[in-house]
PDB file of N, CA and C in Angstrom:
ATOM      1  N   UNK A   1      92.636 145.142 157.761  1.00  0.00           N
ATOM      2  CA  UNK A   1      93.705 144.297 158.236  1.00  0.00           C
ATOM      3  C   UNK A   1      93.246 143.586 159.496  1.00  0.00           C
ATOM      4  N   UNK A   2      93.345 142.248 159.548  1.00  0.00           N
ATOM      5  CA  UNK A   2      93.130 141.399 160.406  1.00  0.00           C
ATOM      6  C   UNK A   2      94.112 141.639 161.678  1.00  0.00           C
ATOM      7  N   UNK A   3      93.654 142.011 162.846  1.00  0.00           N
ATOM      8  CA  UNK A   3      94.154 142.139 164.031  1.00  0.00           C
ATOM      9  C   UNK A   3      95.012 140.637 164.674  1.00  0.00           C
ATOM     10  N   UNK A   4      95.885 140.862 164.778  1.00  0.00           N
ATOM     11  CA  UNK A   4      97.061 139.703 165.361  1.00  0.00           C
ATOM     12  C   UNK A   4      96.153 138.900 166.437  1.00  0.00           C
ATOM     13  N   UNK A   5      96.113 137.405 166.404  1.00  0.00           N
ATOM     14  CA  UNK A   5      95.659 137.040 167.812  1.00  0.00           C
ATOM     15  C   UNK A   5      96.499 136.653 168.811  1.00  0.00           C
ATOM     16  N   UNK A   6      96.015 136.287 170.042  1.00  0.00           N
ATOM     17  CA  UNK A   6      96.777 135.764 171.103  1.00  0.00           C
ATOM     18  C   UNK A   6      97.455 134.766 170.593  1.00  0.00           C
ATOM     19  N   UNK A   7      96.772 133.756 169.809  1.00  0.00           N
ATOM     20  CA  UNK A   7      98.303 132.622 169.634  1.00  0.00           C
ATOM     21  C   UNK A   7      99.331 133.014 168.772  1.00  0.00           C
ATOM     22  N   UNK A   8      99.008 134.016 167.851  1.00  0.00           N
ATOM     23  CA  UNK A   8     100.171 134.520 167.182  1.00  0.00           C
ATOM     24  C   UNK A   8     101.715 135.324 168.074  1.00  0.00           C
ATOM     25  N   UNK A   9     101.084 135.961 169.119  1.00  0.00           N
ATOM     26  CA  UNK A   9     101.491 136.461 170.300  1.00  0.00           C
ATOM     27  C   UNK A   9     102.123 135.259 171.073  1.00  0.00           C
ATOM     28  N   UNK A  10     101.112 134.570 171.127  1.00  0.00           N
ATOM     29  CA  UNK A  10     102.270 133.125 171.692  1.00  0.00           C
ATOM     30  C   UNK A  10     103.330 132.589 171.297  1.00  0.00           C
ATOM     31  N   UNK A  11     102.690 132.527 169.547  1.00  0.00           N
ATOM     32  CA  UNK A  11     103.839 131.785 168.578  1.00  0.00           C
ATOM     33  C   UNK A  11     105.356 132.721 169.199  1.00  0.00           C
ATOM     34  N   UNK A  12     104.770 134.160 169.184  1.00  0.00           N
ATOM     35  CA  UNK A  12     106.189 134.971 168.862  1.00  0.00           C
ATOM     36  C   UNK A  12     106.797 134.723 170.244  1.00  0.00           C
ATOM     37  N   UNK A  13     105.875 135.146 171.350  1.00  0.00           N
ATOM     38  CA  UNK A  13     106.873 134.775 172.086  1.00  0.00           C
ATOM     39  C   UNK A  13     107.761 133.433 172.884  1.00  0.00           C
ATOM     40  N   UNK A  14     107.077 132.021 171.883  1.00  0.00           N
ATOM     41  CA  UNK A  14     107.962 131.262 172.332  1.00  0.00           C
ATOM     42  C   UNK A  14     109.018 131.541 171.301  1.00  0.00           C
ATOM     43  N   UNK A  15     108.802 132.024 170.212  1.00  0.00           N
ATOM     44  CA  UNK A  15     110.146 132.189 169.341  1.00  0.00           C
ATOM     45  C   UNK A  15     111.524 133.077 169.684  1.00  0.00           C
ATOM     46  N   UNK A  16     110.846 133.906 170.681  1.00  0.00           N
ATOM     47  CA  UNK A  16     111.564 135.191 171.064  1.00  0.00           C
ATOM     48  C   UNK A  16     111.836 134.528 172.847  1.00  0.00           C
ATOM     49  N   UNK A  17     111.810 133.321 173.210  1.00  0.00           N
ATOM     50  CA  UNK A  17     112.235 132.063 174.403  1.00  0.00           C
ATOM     51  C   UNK A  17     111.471 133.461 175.764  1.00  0.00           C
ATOM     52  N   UNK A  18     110.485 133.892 175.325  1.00  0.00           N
ATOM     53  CA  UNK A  18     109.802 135.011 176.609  1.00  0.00           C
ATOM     54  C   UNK A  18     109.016 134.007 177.286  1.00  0.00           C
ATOM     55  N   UNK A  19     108.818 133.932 178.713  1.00  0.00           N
ATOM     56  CA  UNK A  19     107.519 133.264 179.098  1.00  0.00           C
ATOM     57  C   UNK A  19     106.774 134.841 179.405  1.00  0.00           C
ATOM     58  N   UNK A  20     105.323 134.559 179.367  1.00  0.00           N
ATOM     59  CA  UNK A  20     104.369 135.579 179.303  1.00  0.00           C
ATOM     60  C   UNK A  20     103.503 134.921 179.773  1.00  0.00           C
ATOM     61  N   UNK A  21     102.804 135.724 180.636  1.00  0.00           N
ATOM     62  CA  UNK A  21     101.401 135.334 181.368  1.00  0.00           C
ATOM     63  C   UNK A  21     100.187 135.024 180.677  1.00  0.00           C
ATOM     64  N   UNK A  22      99.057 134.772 180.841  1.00  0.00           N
ATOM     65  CA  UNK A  22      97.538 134.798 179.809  1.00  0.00           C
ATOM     66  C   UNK A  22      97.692 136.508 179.694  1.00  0.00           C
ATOM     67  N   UNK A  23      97.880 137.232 180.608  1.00  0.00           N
ATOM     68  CA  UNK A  23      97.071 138.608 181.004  1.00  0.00           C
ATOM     69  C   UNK A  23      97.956 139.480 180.051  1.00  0.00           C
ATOM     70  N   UNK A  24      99.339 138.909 179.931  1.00  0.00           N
ATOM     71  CA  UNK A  24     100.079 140.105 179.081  1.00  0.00           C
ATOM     72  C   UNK A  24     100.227 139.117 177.526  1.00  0.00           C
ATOM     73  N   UNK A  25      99.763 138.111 177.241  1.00  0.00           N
ATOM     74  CA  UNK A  25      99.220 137.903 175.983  1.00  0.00           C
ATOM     75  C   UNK A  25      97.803 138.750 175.472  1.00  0.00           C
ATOM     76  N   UNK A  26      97.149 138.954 176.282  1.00  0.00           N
ATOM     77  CA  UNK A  26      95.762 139.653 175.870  1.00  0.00           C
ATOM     78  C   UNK A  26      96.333 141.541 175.781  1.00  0.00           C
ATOM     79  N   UNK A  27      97.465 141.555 176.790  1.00  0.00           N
ATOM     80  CA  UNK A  27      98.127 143.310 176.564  1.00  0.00           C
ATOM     81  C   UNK A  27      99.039 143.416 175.803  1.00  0.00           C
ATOM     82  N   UNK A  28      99.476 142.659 174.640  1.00  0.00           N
ATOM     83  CA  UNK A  28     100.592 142.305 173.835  1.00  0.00           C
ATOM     84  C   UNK A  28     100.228 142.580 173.045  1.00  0.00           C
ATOM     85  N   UNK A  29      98.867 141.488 172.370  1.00  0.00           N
ATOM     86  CA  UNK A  29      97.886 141.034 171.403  1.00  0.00           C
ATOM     87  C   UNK A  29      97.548 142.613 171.150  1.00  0.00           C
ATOM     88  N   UNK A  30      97.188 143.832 172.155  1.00  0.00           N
ATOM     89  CA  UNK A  30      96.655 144.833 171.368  1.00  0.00           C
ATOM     90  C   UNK A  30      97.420 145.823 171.347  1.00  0.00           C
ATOM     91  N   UNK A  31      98.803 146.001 171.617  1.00  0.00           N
ATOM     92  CA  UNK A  31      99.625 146.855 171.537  1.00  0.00           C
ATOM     93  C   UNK A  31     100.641 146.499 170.262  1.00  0.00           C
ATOM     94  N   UNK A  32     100.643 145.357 170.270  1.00  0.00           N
ATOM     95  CA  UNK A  32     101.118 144.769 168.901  1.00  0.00           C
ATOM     96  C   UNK A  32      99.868 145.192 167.478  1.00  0.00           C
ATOM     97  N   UNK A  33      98.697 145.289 167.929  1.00  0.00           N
ATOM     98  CA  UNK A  33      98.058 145.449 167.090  1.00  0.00           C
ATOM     99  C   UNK A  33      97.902 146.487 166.521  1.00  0.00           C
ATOM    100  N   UNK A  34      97.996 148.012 167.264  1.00  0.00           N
ATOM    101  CA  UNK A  34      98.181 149.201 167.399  1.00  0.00           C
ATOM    102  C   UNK A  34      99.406 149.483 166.484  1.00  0.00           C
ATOM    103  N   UNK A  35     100.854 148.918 166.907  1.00  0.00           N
ATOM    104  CA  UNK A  35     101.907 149.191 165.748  1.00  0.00           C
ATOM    105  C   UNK A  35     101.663 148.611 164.590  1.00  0.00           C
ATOM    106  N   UNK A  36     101.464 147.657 164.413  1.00  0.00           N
ATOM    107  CA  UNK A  36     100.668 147.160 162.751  1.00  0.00           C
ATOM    108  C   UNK A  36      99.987 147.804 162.137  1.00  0.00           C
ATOM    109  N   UNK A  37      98.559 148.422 162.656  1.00  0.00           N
ATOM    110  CA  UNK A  37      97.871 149.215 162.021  1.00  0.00           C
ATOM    111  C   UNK A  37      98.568 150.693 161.677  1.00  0.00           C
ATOM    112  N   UNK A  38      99.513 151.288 162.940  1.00  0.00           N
ATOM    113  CA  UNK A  38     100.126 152.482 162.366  1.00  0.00           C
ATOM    114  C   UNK A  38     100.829 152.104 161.798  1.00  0.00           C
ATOM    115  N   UNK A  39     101.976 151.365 161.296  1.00  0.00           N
ATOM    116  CA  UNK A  39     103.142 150.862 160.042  1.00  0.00           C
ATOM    117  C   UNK A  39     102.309 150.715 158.807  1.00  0.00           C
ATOM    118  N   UNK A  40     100.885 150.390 159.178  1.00  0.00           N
ATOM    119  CA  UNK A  40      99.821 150.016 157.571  1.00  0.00           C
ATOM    120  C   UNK A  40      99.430 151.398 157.562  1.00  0.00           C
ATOM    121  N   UNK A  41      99.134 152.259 158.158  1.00  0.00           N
ATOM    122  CA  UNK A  41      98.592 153.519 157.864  1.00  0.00           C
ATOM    123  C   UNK A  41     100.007 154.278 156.918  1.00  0.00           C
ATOM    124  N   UNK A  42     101.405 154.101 157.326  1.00  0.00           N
ATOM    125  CA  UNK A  42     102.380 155.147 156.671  1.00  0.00           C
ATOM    126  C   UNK A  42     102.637 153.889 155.356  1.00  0.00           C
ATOM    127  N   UNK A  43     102.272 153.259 154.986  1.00  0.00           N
ATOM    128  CA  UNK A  43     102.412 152.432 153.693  1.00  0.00           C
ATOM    129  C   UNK A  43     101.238 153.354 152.813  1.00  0.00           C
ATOM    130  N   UNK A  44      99.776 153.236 153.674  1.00  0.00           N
ATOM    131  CA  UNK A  44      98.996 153.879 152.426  1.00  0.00           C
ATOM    132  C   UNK A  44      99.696 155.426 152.056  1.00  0.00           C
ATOM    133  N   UNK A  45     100.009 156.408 153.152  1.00  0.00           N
ATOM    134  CA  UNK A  45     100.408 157.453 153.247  1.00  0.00           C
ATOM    135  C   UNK A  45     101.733 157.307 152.162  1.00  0.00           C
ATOM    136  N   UNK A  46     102.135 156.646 152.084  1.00  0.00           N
ATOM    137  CA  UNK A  46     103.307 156.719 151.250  1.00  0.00           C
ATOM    138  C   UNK A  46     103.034 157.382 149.526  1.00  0.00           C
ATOM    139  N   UNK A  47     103.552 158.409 148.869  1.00  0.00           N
ATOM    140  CA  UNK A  47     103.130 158.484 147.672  1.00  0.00           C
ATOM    141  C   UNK A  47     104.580 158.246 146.843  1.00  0.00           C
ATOM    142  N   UNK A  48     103.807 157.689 145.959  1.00  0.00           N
ATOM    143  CA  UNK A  48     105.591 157.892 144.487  1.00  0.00           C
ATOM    144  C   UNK A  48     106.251 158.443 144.195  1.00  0.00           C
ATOM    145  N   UNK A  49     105.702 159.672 144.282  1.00  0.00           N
ATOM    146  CA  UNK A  49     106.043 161.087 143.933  1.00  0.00           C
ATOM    147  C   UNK A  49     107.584 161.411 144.924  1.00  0.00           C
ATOM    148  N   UNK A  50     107.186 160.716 146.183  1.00  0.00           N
ATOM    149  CA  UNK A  50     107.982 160.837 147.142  1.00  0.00           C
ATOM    150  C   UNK A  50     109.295 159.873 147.457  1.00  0.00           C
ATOM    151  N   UNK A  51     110.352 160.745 146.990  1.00  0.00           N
ATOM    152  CA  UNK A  51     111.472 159.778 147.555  1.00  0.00           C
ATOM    153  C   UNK A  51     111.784 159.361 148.535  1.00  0.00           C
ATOM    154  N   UNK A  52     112.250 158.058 149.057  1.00  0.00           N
ATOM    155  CA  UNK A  52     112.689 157.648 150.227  1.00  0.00           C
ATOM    156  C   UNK A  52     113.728 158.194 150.821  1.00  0.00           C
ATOM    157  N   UNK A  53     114.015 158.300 151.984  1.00  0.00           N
ATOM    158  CA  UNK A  53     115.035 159.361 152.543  1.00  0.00           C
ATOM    159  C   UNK A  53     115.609 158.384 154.028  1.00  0.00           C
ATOM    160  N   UNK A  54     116.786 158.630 154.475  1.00  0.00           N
ATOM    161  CA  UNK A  54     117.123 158.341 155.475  1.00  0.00           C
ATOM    162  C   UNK A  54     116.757 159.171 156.958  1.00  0.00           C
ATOM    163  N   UNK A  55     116.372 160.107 156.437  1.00  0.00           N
ATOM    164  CA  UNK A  55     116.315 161.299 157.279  1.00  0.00           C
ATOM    165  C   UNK A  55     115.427 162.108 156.901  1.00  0.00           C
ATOM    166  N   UNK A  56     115.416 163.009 157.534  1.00  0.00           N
ATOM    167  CA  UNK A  56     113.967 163.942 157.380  1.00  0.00           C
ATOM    168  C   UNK A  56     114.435 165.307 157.075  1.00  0.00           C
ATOM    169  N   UNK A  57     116.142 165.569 157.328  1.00  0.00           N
ATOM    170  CA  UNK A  57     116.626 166.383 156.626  1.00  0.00           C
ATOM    171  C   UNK A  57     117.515 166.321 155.914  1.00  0.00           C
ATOM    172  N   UNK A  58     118.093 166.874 154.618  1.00  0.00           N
ATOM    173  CA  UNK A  58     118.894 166.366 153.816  1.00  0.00           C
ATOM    174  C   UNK A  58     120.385 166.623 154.785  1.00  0.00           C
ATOM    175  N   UNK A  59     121.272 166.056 154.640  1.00  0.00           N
ATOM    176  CA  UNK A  59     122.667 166.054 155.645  1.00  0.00           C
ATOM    177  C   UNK A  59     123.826 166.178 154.599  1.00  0.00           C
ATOM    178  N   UNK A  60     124.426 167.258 155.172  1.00  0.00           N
ATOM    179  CA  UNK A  60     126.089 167.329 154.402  1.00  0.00           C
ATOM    180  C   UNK A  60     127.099 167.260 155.261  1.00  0.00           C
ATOM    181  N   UNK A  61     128.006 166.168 154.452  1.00  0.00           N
ATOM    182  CA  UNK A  61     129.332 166.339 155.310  1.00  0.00           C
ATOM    183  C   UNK A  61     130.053 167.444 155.002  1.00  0.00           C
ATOM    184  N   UNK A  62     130.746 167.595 155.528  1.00  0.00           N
ATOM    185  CA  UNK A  62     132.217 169.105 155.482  1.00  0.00           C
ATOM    186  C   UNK A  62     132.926 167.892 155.934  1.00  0.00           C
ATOM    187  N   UNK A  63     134.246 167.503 154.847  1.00  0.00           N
ATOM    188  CA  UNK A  63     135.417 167.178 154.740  1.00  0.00           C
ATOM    189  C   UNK A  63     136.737 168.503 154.633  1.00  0.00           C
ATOM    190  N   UNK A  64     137.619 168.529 155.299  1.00  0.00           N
ATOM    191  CA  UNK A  64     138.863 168.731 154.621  1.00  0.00           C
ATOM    192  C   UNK A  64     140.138 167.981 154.273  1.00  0.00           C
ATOM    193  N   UNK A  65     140.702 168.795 153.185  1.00  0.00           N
ATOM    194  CA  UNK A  65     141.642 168.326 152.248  1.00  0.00           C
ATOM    195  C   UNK A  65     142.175 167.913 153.188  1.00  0.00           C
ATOM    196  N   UNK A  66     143.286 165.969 152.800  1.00  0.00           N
ATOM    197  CA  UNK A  66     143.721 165.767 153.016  1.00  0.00           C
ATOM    198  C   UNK A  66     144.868 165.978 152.674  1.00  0.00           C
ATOM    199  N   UNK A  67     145.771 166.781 153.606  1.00  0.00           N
ATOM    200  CA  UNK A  67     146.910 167.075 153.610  1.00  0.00           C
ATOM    201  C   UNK A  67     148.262 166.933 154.285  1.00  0.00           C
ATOM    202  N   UNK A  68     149.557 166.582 153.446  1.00  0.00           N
ATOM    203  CA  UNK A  68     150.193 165.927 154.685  1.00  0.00           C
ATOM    204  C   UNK A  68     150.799 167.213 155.066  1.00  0.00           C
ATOM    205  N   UNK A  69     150.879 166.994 156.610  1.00  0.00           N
ATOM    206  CA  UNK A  69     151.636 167.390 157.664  1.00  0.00           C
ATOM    207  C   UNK A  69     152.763 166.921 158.214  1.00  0.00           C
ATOM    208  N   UNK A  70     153.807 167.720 159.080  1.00  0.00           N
ATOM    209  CA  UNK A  70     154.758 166.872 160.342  1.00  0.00           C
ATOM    210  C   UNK A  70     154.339 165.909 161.244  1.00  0.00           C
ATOM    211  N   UNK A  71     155.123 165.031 161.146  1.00  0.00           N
ATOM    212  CA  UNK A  71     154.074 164.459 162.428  1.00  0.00           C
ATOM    213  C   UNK A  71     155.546 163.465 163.000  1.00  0.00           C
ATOM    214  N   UNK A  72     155.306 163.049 164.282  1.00  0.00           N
ATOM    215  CA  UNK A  72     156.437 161.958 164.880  1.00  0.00           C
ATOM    216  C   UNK A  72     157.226 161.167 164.204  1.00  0.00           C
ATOM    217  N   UNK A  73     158.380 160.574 164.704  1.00  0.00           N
ATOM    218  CA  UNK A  73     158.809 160.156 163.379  1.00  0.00           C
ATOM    219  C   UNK A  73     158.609 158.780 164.507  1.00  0.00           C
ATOM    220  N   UNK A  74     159.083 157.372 163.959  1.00  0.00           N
ATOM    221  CA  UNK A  74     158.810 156.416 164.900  1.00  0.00           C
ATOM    222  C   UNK A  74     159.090 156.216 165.991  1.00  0.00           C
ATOM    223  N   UNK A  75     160.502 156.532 166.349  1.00  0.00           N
ATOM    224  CA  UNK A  75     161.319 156.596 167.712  1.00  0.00           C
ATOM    225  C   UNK A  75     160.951 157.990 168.304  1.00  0.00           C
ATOM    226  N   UNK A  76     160.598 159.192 167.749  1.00  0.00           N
ATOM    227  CA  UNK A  76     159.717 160.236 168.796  1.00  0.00           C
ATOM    228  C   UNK A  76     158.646 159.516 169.542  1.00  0.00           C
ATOM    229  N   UNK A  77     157.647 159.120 168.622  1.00  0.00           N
ATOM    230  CA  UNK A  77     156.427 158.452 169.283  1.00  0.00           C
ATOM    231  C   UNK A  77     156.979 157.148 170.510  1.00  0.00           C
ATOM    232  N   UNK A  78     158.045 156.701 170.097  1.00  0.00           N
ATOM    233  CA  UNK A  78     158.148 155.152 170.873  1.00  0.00           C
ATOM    234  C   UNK A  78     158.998 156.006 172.217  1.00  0.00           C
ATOM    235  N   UNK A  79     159.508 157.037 172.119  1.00  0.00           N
ATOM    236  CA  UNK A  79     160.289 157.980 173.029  1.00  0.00           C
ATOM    237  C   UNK A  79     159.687 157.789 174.682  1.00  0.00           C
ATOM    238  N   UNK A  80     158.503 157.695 174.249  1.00  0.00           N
ATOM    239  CA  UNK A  80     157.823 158.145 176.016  1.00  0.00           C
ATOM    240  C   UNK A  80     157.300 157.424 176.765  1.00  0.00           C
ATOM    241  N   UNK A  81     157.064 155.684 175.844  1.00  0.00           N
ATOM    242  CA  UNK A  81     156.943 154.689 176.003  1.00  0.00           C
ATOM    243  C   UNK A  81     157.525 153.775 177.379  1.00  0.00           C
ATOM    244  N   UNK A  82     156.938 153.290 178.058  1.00  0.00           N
ATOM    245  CA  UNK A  82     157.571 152.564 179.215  1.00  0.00           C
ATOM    246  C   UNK A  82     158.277 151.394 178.843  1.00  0.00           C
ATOM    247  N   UNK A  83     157.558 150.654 177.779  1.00  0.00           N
ATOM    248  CA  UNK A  83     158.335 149.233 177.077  1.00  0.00           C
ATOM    249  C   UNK A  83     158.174 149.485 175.480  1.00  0.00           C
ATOM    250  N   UNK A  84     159.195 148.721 174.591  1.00  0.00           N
ATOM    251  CA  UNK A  84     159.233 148.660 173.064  1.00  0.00           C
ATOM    252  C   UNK A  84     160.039 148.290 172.654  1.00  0.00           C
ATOM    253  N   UNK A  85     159.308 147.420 171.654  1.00  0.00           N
ATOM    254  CA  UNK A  85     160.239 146.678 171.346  1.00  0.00           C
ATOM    255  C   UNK A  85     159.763 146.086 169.234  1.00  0.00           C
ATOM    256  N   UNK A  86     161.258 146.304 168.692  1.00  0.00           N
ATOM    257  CA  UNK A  86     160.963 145.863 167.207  1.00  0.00           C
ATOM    258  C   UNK A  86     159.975 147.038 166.512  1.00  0.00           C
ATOM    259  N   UNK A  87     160.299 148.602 167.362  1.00  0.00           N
ATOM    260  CA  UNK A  87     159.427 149.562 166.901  1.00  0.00           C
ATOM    261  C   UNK A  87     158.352 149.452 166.849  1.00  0.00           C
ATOM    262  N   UNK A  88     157.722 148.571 168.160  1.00  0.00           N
ATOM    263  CA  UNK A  88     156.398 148.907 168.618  1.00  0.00           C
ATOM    264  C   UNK A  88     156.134 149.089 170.084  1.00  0.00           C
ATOM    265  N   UNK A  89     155.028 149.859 170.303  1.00  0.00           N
ATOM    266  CA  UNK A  89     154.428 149.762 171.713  1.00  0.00           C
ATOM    267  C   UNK A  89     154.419 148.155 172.783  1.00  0.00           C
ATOM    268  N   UNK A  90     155.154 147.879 173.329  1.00  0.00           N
ATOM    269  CA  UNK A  90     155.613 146.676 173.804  1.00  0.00           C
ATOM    270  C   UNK A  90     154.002 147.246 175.432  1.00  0.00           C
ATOM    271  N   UNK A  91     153.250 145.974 175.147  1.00  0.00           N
ATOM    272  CA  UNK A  91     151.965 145.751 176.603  1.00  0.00           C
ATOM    273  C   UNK A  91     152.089 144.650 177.256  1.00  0.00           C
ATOM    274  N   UNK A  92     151.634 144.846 178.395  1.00  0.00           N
ATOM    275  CA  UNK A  92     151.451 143.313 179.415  1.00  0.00           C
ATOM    276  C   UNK A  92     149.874 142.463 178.409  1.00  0.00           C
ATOM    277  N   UNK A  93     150.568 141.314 178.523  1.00  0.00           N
ATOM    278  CA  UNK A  93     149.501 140.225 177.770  1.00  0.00           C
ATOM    279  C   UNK A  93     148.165 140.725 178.637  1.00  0.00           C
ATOM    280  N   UNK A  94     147.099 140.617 178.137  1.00  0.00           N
ATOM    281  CA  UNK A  94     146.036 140.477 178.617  1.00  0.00           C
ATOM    282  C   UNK A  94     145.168 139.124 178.660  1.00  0.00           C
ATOM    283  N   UNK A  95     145.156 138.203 177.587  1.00  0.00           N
ATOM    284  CA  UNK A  95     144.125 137.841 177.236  1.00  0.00           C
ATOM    285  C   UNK A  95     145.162 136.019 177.321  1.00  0.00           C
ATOM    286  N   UNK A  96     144.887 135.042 178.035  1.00  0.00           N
ATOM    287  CA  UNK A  96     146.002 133.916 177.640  1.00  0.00           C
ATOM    288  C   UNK A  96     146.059 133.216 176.341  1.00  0.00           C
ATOM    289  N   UNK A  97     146.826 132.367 175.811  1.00  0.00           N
ATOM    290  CA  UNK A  97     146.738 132.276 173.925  1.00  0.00           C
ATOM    291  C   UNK A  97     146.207 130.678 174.471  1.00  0.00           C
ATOM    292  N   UNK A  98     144.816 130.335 173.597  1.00  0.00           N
ATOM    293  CA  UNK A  98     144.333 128.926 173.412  1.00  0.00           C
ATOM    294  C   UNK A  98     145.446 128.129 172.289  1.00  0.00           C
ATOM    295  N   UNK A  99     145.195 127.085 172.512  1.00  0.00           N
ATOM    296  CA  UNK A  99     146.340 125.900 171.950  1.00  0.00           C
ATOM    297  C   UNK A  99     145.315 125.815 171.088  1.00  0.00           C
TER     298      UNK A  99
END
């Protein structure tokens, strides 16, 4: 695999609006080059045999049953409320409304 050059490093970082020095194009150029070659090393490493995974360990959720319960009725909940109004939580505007 052909090692990235400095103008490719350039290309990216005018694409990515970075200004960069000569000195950290030449320290870019080989640290960029370094992750390429390891991302090409776990491609060969890759076998068929092997499924792709999100994770490295298999993960289970624990759900429980949804079940109904008691719970507030509307005017309990609106009970403790400082403002309300039309059976809702009545707030100071925050945000002003555009025309």
């Amino acid at each position: 695999m052909a090692a990235i050059s400095r103008e490719e490093v350039a290309h990216l970082a005018r694409l990515s609006r970075l200004a960069v020095t000569e000195q950290e194009l030449d320290r870019f150029a080989g640290q960029l080059d370094v992750i390429l070659q390891s991302v090409a090393r776990i491609g060969d490493v890759a076998a068929d045999d092997i499924p792709p995974t999100s994770h490295s360990v298999p993960l289970t959720n624990i759900y429980r049953d949804d079940v109904v319960q008691p719970c507030l009725t509307q005017e309990e909940a609106l009970s403790g409320a400082p403002d309300s109004a039309e059976g809702r939580f009545r707030v100071p505007r925050i945000l002003d409304e555009e025309d």
